[in-house]
C-alpha atoms as a PDB file:
ATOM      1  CA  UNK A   1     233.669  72.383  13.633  1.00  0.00           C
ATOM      2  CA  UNK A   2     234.766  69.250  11.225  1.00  0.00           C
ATOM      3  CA  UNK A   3     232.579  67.793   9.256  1.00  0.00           C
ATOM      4  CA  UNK A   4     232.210  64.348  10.173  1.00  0.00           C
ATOM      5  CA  UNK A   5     234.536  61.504   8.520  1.00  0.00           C
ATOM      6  CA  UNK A   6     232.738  58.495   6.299  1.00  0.00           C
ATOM      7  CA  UNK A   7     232.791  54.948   7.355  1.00  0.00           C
ATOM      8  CA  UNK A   8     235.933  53.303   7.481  1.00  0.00           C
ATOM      9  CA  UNK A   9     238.313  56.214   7.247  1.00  0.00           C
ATOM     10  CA  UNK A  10     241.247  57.005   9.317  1.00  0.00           C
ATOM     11  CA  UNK A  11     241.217  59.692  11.419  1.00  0.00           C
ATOM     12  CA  UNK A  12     243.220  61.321  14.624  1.00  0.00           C
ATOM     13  CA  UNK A  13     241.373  60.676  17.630  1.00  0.00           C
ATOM     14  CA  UNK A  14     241.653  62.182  21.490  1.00  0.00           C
ATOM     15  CA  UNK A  15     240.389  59.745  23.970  1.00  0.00           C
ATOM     16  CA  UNK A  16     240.501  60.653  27.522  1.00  0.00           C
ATOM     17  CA  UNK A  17     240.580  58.053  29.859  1.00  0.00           C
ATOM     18  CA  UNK A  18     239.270  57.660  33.362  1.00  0.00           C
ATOM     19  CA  UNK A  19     242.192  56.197  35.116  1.00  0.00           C
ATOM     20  CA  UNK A  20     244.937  56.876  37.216  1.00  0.00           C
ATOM     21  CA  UNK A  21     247.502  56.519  34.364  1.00  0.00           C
ATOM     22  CA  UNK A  22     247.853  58.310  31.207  1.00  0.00           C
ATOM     23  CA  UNK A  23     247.234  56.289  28.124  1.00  0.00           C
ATOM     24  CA  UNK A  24     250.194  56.872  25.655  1.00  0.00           C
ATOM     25  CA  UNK A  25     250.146  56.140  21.614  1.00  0.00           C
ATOM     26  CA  UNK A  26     253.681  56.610  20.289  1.00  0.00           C
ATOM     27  CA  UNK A  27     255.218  56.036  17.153  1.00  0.00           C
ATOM     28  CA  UNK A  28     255.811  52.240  18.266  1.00  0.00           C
ATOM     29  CA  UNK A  29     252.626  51.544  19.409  1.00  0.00           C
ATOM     30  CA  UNK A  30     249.747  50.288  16.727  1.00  0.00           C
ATOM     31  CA  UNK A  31     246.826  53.099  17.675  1.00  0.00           C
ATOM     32  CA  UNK A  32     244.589  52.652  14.845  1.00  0.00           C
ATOM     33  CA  UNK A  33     240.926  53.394  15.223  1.00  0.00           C
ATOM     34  CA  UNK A  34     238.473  53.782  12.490  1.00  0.00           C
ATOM     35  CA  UNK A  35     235.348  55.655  12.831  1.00  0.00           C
ATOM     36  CA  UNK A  36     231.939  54.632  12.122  1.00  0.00           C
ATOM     37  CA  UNK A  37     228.574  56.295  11.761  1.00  0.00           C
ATOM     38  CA  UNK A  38     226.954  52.289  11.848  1.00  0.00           C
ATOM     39  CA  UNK A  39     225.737  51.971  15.382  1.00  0.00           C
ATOM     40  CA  UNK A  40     222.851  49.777  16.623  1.00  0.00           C
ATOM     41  CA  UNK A  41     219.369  51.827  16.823  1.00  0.00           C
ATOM     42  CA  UNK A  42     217.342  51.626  19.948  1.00  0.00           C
ATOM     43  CA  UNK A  43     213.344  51.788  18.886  1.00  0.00           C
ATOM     44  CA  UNK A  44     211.443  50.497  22.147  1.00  0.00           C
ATOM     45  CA  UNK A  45     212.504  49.226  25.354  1.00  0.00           C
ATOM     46  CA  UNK A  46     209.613  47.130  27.917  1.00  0.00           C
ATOM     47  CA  UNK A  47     210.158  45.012  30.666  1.00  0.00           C
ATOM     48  CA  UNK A  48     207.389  42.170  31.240  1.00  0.00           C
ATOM     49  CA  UNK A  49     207.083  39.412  34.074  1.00  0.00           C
ATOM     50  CA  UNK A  50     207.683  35.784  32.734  1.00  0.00           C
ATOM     51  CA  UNK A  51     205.298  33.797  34.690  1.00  0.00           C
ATOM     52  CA  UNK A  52     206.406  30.782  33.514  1.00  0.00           C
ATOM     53  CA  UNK A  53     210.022  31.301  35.254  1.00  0.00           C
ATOM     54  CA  UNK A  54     209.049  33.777  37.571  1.00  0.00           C
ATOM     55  CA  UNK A  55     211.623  36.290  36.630  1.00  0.00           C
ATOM     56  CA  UNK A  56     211.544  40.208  34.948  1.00  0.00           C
ATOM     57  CA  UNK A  57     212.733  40.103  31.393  1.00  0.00           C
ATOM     58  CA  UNK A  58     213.283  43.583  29.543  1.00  0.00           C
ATOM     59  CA  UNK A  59     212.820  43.348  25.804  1.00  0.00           C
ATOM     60  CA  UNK A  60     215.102  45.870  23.227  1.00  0.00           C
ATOM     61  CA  UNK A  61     213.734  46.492  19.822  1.00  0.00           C
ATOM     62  CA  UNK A  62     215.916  48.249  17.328  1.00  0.00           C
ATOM     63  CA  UNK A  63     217.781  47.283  14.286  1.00  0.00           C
ATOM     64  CA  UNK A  64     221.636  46.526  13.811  1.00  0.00           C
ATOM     65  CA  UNK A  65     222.253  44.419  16.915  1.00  0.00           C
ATOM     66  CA  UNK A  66     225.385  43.001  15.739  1.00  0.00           C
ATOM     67  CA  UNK A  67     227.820  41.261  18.576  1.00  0.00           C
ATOM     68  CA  UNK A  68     227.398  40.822  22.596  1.00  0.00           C
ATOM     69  CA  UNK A  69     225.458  43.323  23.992  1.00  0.00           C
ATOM     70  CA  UNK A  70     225.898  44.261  27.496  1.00  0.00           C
ATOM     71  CA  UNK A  71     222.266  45.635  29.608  1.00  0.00           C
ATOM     72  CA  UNK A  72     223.217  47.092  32.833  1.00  0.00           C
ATOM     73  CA  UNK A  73     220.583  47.748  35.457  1.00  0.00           C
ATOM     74  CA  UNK A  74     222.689  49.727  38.550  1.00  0.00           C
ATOM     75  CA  UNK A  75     226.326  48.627  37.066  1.00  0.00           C
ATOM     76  CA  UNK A  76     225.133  44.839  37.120  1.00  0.00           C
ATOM     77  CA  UNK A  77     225.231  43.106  33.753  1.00  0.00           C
ATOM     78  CA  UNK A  78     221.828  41.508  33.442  1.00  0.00           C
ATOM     79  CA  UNK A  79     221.666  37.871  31.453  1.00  0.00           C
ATOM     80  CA  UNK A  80     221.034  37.931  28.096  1.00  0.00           C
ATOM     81  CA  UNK A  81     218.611  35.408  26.735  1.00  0.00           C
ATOM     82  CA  UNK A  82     218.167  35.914  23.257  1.00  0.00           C
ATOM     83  CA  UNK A  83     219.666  38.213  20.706  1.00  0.00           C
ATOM     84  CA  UNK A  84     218.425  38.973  16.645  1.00  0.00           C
ATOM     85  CA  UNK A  85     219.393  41.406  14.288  1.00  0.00           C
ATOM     86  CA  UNK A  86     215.912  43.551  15.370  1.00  0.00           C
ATOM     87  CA  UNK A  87     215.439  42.311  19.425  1.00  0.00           C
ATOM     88  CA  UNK A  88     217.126  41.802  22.484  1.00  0.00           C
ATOM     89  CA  UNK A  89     215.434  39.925  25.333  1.00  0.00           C
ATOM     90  CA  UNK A  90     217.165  40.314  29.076  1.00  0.00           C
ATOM     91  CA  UNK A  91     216.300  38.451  32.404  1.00  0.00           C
ATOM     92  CA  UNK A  92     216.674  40.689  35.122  1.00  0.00           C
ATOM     93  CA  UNK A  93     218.946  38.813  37.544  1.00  0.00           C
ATOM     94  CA  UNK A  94     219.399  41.672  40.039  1.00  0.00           C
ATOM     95  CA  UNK A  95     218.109  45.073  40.833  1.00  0.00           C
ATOM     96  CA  UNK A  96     218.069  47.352  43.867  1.00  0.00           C
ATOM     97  CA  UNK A  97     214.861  48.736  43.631  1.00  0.00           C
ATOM     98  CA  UNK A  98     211.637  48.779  41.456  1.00  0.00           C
ATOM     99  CA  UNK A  99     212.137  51.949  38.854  1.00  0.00           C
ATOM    100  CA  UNK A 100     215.697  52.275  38.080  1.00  0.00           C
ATOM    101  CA  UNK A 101     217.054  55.162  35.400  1.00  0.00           C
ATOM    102  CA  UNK A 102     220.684  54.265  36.003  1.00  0.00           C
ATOM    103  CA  UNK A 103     220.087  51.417  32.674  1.00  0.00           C
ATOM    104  CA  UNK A 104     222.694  51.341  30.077  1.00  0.00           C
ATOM    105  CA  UNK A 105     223.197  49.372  27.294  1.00  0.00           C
ATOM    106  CA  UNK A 106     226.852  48.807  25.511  1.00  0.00           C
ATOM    107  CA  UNK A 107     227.446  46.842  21.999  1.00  0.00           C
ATOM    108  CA  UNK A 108     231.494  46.298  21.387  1.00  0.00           C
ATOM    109  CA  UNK A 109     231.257  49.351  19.345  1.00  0.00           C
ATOM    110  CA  UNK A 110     229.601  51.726  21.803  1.00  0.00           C
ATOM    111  CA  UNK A 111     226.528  52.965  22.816  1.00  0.00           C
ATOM    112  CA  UNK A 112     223.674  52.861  20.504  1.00  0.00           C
ATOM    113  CA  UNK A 113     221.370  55.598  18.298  1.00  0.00           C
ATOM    114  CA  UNK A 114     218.339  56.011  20.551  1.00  0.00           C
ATOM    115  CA  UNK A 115     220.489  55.364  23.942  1.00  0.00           C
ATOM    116  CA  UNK A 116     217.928  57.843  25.468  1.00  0.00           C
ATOM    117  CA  UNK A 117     215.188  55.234  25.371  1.00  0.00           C
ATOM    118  CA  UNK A 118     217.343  52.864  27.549  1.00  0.00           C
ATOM    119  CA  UNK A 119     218.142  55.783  29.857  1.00  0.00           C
ATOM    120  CA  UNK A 120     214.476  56.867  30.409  1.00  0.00           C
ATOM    121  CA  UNK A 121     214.820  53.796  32.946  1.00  0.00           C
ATOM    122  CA  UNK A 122     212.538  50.489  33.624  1.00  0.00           C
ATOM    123  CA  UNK A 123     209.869  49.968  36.261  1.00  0.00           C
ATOM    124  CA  UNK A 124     209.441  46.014  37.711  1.00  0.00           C
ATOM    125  CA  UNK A 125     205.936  46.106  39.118  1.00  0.00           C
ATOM    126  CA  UNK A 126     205.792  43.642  41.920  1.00  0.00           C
ATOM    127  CA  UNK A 127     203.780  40.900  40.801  1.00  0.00           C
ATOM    128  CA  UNK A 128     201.836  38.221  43.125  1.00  0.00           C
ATOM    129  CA  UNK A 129     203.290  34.815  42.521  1.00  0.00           C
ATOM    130  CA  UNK A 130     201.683  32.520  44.778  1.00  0.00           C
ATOM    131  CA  UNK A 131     199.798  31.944  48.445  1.00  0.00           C
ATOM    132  CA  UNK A 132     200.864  29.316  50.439  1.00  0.00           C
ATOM    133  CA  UNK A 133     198.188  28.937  53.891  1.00  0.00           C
ATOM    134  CA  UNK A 134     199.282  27.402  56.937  1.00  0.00           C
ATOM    135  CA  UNK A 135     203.291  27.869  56.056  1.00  0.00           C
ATOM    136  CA  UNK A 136     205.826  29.451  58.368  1.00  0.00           C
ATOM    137  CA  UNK A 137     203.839  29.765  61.231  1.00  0.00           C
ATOM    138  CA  UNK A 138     200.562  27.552  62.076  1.00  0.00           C
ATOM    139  CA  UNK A 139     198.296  30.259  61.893  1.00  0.00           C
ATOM    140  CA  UNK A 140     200.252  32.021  58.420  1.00  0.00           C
ATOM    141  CA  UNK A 141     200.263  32.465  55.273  1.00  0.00           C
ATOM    142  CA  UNK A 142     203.522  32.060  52.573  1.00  0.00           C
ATOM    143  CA  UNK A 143     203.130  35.123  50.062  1.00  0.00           C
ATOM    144  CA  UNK A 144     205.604  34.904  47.200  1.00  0.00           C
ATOM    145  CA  UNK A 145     205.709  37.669  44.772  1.00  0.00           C
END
């Protein structure tokens, strides 16, 4: 085994890709890559219910959030709302079902330290929005949660 290469080296590197073609780097094609040990750190992950918009947002606390980050719930890219150096905040814009553990969360320069927190999964307990008597039918009741 190698010992690993410092920041901002060069260095030979094998990717494999998932596709039908292969991906070729020859000597007239730029293939650069430089390896770095600085990736984002994942502390804490939560979701919480925003009352005030009725929507699921799922809060990320780390350090090094530097550029776009990506939080996928099922393959769906949920909507970023805010982003800091330390937190992350996410409103959940779709889901197919209540405790999901397929969660990922991608930065432009890959998947973050502590990337096991994210894929421990997130639970959306329903939550109980409003009653509305006498709607739908004369004799029933609206329930929105």
């Amino acid at each position: 085994m190698k010992a690993p290469k410092e920041d901002n080296t060069d260095a030979e590197l094998i990717v494999f890709l998932k596709t039908s073609e292969e991906a070729i780097c020859d000597e007239t094609t730029v293939c650069n890559w430089k390896y770095s040990s600085s990736v984002p750190t994942v502390t804490e992950m939560t979701s919480e219910f925003d009352i005030d918009n009725g929507k699921w947002l799922v809060k990320v606390v780390g350090t090094g959030f530097a550029g776009v980050a990506d939080l996928q719930i099922n393959g769906v890219s949920q909507l970023s709302v805010t982003q800091t150096d330390t937190m992350l905040t996410f409103t959940v814009t779709e889901v197919q079902d209540l405790v999901s553990t397929d969660v990922n969360l991608f930065f432009p320069i890959g998947l973050p330290a502590g990337h096991d927190i994210i894929k421990a999964g997130v639970t959306l307990t329903p939550k109980l929005i409003s009653l509305t008597p006498n709607a739908g039918t004369p004799g029933g009741t609206l329930i929105t949660a």
